[in-house]
N, C-alpha and C. Protein backbone atom coordinates (compact mmCIF):
# COMPACT_ATOMS: atom_id res chain seq x y z
N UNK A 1 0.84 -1.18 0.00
CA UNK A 1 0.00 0.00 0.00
C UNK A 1 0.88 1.24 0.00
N UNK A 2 0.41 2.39 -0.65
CA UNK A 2 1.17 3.15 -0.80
C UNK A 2 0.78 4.13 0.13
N UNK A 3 1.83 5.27 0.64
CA UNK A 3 1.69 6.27 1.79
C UNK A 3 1.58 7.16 1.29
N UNK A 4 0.74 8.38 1.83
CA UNK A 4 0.47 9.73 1.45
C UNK A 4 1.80 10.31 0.81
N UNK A 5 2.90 9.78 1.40
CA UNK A 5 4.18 10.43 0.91
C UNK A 5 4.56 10.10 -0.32
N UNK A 6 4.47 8.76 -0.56
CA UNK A 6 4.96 7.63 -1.19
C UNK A 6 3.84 8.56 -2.66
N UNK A 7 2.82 8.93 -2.50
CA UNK A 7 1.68 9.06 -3.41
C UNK A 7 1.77 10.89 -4.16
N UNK A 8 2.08 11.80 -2.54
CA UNK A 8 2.56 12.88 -3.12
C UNK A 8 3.78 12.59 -4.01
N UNK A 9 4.84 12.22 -3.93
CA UNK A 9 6.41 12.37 -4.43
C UNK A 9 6.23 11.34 -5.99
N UNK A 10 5.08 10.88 -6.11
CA UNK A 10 4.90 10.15 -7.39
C UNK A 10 3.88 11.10 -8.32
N UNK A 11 3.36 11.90 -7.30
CA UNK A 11 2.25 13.06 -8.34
C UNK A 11 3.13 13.90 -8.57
N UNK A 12 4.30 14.50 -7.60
CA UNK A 12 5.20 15.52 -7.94
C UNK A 12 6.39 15.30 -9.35
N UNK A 13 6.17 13.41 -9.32
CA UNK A 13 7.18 13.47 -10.65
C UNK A 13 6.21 13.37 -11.54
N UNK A 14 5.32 12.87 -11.49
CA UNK A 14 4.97 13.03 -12.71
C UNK A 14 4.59 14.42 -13.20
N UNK A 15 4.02 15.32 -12.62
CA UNK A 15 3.71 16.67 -12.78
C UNK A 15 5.04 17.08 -13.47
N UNK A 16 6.15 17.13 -12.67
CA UNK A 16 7.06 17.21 -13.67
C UNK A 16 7.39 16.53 -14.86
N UNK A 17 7.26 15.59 -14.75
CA UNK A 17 7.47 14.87 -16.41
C UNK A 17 7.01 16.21 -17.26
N UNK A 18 5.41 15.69 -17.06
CA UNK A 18 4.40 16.95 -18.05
C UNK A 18 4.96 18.04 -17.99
N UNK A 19 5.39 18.95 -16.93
CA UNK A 19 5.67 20.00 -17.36
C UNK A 19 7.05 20.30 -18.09
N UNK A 20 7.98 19.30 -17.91
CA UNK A 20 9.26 19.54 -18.81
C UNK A 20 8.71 19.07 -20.61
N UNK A 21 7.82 18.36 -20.71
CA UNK A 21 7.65 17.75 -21.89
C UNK A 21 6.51 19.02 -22.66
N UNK A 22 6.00 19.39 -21.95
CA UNK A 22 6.07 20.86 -22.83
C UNK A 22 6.63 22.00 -22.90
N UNK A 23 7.72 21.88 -21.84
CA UNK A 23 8.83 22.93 -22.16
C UNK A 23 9.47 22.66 -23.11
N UNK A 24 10.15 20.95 -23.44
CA UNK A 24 10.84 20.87 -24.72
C UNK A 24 9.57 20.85 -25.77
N UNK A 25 8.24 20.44 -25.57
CA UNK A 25 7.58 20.03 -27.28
C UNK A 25 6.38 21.28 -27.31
N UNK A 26 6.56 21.97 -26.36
CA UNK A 26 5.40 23.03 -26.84
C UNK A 26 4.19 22.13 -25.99
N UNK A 27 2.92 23.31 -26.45
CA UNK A 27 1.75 23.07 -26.06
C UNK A 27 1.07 22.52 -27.86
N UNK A 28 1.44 22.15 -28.42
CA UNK A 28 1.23 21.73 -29.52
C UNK A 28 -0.40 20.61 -29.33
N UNK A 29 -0.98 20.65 -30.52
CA UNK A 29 -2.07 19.39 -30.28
C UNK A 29 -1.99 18.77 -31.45
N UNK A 30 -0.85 18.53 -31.66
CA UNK A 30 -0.14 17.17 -32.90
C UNK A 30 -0.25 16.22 -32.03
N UNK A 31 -0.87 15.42 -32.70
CA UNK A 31 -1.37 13.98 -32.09
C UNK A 31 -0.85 13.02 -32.70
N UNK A 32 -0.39 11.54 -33.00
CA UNK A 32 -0.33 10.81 -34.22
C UNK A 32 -1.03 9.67 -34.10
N UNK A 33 -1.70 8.83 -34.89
CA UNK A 33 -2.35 7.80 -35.06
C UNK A 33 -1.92 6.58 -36.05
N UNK A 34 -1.60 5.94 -34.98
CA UNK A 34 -0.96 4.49 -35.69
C UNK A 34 -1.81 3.54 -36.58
N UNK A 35 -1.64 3.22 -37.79
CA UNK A 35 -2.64 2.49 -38.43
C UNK A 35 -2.15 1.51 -39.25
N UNK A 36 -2.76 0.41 -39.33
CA UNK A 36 -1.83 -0.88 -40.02
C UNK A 36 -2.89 -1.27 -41.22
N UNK A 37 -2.20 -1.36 -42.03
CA UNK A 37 -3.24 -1.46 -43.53
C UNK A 37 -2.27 -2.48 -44.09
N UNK A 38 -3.16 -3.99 -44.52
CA UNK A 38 -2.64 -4.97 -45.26
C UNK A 38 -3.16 -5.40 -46.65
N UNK A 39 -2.12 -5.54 -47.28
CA UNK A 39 -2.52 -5.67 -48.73
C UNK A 39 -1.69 -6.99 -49.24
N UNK A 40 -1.39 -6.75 -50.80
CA UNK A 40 -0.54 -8.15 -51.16
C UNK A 40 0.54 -8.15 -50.95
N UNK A 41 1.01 -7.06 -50.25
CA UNK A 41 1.88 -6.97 -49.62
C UNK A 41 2.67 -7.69 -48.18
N UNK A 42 2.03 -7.87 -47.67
CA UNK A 42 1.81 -8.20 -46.06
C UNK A 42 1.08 -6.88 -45.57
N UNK A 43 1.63 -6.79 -44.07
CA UNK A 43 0.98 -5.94 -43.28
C UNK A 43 1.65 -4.70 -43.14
N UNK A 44 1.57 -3.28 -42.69
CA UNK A 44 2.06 -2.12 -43.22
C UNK A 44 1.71 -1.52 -42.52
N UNK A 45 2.40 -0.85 -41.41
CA UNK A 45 1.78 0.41 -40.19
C UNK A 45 2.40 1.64 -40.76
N UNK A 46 1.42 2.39 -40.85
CA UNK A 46 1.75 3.90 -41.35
C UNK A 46 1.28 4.80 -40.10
N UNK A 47 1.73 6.07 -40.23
CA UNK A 47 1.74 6.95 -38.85
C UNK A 47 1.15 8.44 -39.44
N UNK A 48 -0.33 8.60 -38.96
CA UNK A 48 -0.56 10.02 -39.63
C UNK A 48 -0.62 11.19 -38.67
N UNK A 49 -0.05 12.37 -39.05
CA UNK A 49 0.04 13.26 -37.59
C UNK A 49 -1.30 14.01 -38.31
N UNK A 50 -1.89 14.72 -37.34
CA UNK A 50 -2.99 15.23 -36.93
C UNK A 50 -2.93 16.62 -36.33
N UNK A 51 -2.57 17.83 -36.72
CA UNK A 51 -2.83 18.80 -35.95
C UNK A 51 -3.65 19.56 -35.87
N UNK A 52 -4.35 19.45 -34.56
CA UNK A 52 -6.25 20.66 -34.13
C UNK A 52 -6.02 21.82 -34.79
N UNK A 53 -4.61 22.22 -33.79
CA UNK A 53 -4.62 24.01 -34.11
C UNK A 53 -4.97 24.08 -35.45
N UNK A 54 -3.82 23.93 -36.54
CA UNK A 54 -3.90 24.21 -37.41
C UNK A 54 -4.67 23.31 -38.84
N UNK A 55 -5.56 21.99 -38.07
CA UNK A 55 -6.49 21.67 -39.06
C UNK A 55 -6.42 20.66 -40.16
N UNK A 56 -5.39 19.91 -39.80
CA UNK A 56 -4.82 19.13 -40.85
C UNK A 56 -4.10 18.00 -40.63
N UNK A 57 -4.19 16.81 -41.10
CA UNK A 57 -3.57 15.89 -41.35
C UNK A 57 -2.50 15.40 -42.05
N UNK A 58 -1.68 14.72 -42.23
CA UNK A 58 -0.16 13.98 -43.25
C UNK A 58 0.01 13.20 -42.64
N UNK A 59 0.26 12.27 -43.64
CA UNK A 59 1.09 11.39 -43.97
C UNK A 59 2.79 11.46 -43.93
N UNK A 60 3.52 11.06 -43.30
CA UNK A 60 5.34 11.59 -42.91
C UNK A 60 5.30 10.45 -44.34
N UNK A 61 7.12 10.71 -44.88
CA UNK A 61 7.27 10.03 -45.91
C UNK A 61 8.22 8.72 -44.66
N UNK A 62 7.94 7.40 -45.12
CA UNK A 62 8.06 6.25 -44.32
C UNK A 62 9.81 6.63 -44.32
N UNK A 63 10.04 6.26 -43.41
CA UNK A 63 11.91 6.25 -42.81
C UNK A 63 12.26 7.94 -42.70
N UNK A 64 11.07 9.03 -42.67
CA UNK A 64 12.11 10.25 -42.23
C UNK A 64 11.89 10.53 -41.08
N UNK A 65 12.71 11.38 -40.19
CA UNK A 65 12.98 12.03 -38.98
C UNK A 65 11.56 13.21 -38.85
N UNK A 66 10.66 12.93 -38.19
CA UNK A 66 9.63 14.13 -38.14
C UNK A 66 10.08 14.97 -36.79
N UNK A 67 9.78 16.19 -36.75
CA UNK A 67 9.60 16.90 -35.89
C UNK A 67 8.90 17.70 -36.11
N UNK A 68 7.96 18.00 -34.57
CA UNK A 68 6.38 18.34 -34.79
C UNK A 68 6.37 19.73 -34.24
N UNK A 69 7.48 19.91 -33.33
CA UNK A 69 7.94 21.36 -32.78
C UNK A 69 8.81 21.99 -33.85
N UNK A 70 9.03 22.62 -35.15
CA UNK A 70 10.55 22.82 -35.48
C UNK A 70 11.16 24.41 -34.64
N UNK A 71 9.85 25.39 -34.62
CA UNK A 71 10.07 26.47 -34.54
C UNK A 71 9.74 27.50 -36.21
N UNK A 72 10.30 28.45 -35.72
CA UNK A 72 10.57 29.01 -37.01
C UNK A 72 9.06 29.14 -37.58
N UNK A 73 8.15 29.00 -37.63
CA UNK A 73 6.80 29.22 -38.33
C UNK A 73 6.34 28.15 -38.59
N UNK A 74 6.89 27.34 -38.63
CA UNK A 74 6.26 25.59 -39.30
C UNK A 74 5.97 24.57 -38.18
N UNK A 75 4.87 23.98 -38.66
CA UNK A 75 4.04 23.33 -38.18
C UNK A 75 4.59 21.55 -38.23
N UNK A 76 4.98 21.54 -39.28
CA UNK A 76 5.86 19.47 -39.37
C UNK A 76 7.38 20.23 -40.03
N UNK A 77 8.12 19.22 -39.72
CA UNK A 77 9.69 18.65 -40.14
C UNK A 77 10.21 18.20 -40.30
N UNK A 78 10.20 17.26 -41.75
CA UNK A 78 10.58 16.00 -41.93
C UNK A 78 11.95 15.98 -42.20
N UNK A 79 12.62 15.08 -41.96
CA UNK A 79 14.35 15.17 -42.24
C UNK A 79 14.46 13.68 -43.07
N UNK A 80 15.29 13.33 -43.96
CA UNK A 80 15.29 12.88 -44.85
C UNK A 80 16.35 11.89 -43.90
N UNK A 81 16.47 10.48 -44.45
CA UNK A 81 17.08 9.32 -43.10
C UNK A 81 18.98 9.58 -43.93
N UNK A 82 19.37 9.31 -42.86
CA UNK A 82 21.05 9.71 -43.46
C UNK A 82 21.79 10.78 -43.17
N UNK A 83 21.19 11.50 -42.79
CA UNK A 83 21.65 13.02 -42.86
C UNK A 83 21.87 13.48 -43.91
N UNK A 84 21.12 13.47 -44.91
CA UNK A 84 21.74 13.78 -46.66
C UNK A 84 21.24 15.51 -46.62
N UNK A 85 20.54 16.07 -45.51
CA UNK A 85 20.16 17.43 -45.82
C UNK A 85 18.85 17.85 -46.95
N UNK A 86 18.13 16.31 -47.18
CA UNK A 86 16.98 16.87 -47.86
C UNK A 86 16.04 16.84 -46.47
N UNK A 87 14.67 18.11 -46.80
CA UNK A 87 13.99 18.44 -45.74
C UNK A 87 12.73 18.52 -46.29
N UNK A 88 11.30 18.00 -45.96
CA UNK A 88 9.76 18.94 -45.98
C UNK A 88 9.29 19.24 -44.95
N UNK A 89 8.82 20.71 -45.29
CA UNK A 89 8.27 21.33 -44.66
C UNK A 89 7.08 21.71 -44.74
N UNK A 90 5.95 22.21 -43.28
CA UNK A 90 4.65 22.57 -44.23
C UNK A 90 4.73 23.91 -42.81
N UNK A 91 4.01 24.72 -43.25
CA UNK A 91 3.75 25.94 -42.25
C UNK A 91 2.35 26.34 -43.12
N UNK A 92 1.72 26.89 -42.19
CA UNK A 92 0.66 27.34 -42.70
C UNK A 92 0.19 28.65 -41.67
N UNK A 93 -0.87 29.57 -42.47
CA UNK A 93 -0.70 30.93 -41.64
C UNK A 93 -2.57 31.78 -41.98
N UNK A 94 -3.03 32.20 -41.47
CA UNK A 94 -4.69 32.51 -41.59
C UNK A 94 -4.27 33.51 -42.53
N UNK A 95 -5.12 33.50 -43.32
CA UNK A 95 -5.28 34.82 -44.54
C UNK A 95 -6.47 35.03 -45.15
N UNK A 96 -6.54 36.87 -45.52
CA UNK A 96 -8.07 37.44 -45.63
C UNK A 96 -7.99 37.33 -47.34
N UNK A 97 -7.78 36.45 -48.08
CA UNK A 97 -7.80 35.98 -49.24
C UNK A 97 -8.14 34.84 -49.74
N UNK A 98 -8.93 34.21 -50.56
CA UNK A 98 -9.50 32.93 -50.60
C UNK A 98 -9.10 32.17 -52.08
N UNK A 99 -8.18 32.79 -52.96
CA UNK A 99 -7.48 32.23 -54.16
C UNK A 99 -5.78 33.34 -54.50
N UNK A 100 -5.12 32.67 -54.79
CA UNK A 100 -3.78 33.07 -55.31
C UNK A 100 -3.87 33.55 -56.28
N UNK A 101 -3.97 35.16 -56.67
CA UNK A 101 -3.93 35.64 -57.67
C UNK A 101 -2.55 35.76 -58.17
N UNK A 102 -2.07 36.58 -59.18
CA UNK A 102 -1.07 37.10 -59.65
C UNK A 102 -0.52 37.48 -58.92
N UNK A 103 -0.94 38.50 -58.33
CA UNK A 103 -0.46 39.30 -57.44
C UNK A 103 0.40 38.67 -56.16
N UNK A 104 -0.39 37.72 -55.93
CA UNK A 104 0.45 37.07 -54.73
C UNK A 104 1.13 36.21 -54.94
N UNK A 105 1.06 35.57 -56.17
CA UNK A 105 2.19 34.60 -56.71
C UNK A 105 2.96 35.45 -56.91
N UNK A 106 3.34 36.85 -56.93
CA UNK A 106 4.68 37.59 -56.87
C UNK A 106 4.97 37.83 -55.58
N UNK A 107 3.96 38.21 -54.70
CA UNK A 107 4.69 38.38 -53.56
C UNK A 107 5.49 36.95 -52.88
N UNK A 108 4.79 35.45 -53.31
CA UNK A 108 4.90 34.45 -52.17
C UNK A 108 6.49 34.18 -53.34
N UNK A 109 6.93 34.67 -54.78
CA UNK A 109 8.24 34.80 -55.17
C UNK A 109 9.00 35.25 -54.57
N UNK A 110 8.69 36.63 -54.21
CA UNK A 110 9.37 37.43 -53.63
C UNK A 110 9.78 37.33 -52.08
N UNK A 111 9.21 36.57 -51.40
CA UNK A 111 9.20 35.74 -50.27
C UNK A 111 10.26 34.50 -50.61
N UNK A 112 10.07 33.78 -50.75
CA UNK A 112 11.53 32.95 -51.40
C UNK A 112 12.92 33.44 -51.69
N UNK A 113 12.67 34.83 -52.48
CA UNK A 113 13.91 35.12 -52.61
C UNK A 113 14.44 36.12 -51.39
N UNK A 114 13.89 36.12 -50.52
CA UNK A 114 14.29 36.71 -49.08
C UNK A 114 14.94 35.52 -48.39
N UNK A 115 14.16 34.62 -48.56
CA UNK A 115 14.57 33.09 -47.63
C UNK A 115 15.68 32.40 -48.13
N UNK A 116 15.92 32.62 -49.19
CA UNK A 116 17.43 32.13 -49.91
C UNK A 116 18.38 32.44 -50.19
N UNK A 117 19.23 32.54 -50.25
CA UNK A 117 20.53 32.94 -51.47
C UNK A 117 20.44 33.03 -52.57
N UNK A 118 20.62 34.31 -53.54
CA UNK A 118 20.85 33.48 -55.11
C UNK A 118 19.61 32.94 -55.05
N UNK A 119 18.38 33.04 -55.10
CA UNK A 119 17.43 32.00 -55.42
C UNK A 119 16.93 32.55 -56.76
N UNK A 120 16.56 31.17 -57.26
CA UNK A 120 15.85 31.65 -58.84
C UNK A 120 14.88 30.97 -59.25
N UNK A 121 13.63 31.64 -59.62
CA UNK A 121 12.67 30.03 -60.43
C UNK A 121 12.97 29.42 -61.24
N UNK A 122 13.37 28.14 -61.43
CA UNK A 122 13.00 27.05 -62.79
C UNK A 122 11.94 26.87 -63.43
N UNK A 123 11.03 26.88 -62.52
CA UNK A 123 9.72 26.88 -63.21
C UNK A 123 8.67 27.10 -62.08
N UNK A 124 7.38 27.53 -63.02
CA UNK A 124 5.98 27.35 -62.07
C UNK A 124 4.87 26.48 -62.70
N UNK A 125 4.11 25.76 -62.12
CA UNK A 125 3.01 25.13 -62.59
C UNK A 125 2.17 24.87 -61.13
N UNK A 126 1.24 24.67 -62.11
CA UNK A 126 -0.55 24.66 -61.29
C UNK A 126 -0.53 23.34 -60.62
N UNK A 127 -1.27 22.63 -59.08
CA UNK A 127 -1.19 21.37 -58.52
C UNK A 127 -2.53 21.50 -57.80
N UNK A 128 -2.62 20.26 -57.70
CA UNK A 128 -3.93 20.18 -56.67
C UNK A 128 -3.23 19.44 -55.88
N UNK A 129 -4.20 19.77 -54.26
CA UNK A 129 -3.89 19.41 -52.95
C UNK A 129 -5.03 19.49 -52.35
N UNK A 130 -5.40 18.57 -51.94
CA UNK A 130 -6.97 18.19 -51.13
C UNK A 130 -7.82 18.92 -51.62
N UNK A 131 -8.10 18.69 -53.14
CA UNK A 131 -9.24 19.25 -53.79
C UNK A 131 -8.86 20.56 -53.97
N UNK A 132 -7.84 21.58 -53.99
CA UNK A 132 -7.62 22.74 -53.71
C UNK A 132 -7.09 22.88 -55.09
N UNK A 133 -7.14 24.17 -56.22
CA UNK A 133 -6.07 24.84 -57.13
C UNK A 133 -4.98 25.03 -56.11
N UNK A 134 -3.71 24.82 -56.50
CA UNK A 134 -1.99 25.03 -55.55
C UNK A 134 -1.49 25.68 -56.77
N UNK A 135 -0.44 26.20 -56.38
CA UNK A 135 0.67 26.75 -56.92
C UNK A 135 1.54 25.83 -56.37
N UNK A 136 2.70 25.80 -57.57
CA UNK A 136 4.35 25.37 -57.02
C UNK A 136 5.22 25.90 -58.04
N UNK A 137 6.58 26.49 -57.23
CA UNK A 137 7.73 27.07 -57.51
C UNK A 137 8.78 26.09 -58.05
N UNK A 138 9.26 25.88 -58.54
CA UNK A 138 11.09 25.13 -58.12
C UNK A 138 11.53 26.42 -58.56
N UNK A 139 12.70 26.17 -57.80
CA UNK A 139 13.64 26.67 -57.91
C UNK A 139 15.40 26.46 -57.91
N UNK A 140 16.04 27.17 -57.27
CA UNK A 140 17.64 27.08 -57.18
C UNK A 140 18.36 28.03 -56.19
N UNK A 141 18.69 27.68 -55.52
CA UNK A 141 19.10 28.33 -54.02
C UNK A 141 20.65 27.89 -53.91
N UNK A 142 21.67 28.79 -53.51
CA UNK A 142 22.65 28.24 -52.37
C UNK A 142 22.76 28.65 -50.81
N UNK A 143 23.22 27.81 -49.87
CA UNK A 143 23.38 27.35 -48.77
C UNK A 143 24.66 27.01 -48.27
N UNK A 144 25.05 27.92 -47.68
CA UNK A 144 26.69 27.43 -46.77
C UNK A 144 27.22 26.75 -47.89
N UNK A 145 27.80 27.38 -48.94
CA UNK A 145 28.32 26.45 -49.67
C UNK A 145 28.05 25.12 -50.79
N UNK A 146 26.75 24.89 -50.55
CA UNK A 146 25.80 23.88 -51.30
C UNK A 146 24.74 24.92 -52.52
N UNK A 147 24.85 23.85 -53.52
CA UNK A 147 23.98 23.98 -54.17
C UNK A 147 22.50 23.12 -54.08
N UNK A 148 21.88 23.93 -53.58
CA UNK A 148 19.98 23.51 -54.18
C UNK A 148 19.20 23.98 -54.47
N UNK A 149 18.25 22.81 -54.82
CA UNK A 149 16.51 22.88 -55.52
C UNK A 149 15.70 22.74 -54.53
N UNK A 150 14.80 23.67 -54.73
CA UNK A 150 13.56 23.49 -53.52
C UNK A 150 12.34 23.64 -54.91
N UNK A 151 11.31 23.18 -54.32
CA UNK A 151 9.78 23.46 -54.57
C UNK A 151 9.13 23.70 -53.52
N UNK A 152 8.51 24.97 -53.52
CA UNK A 152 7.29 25.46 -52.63
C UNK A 152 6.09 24.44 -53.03
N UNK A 153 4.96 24.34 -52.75
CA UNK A 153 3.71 24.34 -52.98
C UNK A 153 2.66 25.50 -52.46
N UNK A 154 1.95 26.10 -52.47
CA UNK A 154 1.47 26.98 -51.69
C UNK A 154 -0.59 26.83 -52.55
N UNK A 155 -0.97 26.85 -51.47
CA UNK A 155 -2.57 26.36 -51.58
C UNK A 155 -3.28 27.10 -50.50
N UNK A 156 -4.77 27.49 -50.74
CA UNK A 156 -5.41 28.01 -49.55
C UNK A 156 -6.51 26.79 -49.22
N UNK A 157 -6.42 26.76 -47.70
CA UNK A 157 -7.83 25.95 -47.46
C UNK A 157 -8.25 26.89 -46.08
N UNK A 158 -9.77 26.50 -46.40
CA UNK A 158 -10.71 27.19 -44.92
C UNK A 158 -9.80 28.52 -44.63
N UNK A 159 -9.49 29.57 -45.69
CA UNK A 159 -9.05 30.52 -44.84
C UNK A 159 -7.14 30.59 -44.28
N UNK A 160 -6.70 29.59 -45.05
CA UNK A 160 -5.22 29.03 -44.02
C UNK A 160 -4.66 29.20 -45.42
N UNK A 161 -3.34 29.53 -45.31
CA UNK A 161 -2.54 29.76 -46.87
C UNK A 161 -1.31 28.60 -46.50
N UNK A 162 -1.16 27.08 -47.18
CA UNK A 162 -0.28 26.18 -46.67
C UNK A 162 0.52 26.37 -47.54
N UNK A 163 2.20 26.22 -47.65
CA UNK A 163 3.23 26.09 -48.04
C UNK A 163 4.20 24.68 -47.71
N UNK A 164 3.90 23.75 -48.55
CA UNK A 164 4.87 22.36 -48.25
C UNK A 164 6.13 22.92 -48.97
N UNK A 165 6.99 22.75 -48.49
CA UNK A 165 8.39 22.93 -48.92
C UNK A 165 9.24 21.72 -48.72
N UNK A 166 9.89 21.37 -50.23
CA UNK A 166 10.69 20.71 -50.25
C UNK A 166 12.17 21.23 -50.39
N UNK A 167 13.35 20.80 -50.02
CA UNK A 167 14.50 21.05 -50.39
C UNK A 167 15.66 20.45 -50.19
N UNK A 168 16.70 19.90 -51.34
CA UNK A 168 17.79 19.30 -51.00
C UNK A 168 18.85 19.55 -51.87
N UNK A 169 19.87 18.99 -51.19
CA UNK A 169 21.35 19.19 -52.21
C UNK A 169 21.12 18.94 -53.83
N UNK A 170 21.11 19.72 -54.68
CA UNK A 170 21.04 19.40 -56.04
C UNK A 170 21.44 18.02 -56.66
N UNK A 171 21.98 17.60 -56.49
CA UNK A 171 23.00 15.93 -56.65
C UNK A 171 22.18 14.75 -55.96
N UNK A 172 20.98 15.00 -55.02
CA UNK A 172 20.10 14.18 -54.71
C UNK A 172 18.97 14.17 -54.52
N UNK A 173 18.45 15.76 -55.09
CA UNK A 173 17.00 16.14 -55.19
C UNK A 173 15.66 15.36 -55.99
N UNK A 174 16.38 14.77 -57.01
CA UNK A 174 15.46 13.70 -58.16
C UNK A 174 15.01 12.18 -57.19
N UNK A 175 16.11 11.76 -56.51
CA UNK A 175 16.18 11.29 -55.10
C UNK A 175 14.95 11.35 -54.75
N UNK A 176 14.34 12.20 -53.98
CA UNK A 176 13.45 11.92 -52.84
C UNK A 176 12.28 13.27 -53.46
N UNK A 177 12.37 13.46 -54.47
CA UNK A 177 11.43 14.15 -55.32
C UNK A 177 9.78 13.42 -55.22
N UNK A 178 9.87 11.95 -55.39
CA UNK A 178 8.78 11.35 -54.95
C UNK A 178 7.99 11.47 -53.48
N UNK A 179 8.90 11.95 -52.99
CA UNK A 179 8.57 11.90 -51.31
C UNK A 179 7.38 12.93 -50.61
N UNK A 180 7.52 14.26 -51.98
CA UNK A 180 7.28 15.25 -51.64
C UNK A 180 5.67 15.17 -52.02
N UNK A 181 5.65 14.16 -53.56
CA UNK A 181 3.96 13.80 -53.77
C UNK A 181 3.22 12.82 -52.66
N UNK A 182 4.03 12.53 -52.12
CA UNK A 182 3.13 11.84 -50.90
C UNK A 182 2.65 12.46 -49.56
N UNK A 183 3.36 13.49 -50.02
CA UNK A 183 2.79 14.33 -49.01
C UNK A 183 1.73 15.14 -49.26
N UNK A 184 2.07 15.94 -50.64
CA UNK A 184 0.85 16.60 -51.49
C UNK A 184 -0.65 15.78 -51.47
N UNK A 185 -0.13 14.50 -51.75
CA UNK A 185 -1.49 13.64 -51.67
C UNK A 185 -2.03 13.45 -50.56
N UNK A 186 -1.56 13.27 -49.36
CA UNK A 186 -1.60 12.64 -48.34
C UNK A 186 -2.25 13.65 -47.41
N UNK A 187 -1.77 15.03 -47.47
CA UNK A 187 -2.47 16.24 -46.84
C UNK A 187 -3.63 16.21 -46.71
N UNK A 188 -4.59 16.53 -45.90
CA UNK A 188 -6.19 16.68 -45.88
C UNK A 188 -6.36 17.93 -44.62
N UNK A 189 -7.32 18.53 -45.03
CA UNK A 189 -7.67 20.10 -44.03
C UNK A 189 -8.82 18.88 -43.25
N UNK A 190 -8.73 19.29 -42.01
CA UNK A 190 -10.00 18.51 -40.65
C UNK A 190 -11.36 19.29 -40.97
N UNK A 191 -10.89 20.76 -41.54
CA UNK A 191 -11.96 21.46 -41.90
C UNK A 191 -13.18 21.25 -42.56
């Protein structure tokens, strides 16, 4: 049987647990949900994160490093397995606009080329993302010395302007280029 003492000094750690575990992860309400889907494959557990705040679901690409805190404005952080320096990102932000005109496909350019070095478009073309018209960028950036390619995506849902960002060393970007449609696909607004 346990003693009043024995019972306080076990509520006091755990209280602490909780409270250090949102000092390092935030007050975040990224949740994830484990799910096992079998096909002719065998059996297959995939992991979808879930965040309230900001309304949305993904799919992580299978074997990368997620982080659900990164900072910096973004909401997921996938790290590519290896340390090879490819990264997706998604951030998303409320806006009093409900389609990407011209106009803001120059500004969300002009936004890129603040965030980069040397950045330049390769190209633009039109995407869908959970039923949504998207925009996407590639481009060409350097970094401490590296050369890369990123692609934005940028889409509005319910009011929220999302940006998935991909980016990696030029020499392995074709690489994990697939990685980035599974995320595009995989996205869904809770909205």
């Amino acid at each position: 049987m346990m003693t009043v003492k024995k019972r306080f000094s076990l509520g006091i750690g755990l209280l602490t647990l909780f409270l250090l575990n949102i000092f390092y992860n935030g007050l975040r309400a990224m949740t994830v949900k484990e799910e096992t889907i079998t096909g002719d494959g065998g059996a297959h557990t995939i992991y979808t994160y879930y965040d309230k705040n900001q309304a949305f679901r993904l799919v992580p690409p299978p074997g990368w490093e997620v982080n659900t805190n990164p900072g910096r404005g973004l909401n997921l952080l996938f790290s590519a397995p290896g340390g090879s320096k490819a990264k997706i990102s998604l951030a998303s932000r409320a806006v009093d606009f409900s389609r990407i005109t011209k106009e803001k496909r120059e500004e969300l350019q002009e936004s890129l080329g603040k965030r980069w070095t040397d950045y330049r478009i390769v190209s633009e073309t039109e995407c869908i993302v959970d039923g949504e018209k998207g925009y996407a960028l590639r481009g060409r950036f350097n970094e401490r010395g590296y050369k890369f390619k990123a692609e934005s995506i940028f889409f509005i849902r319910n009011s929220k302007l999302y940006e998935i960002v991909y980016t990696a060393p030029s020499d392995i970007y074709d690489k994990y280029l697939p990685v980035l449609k599974i995320c595009r696909i995989t996205f869904q607004s809770l909205r």
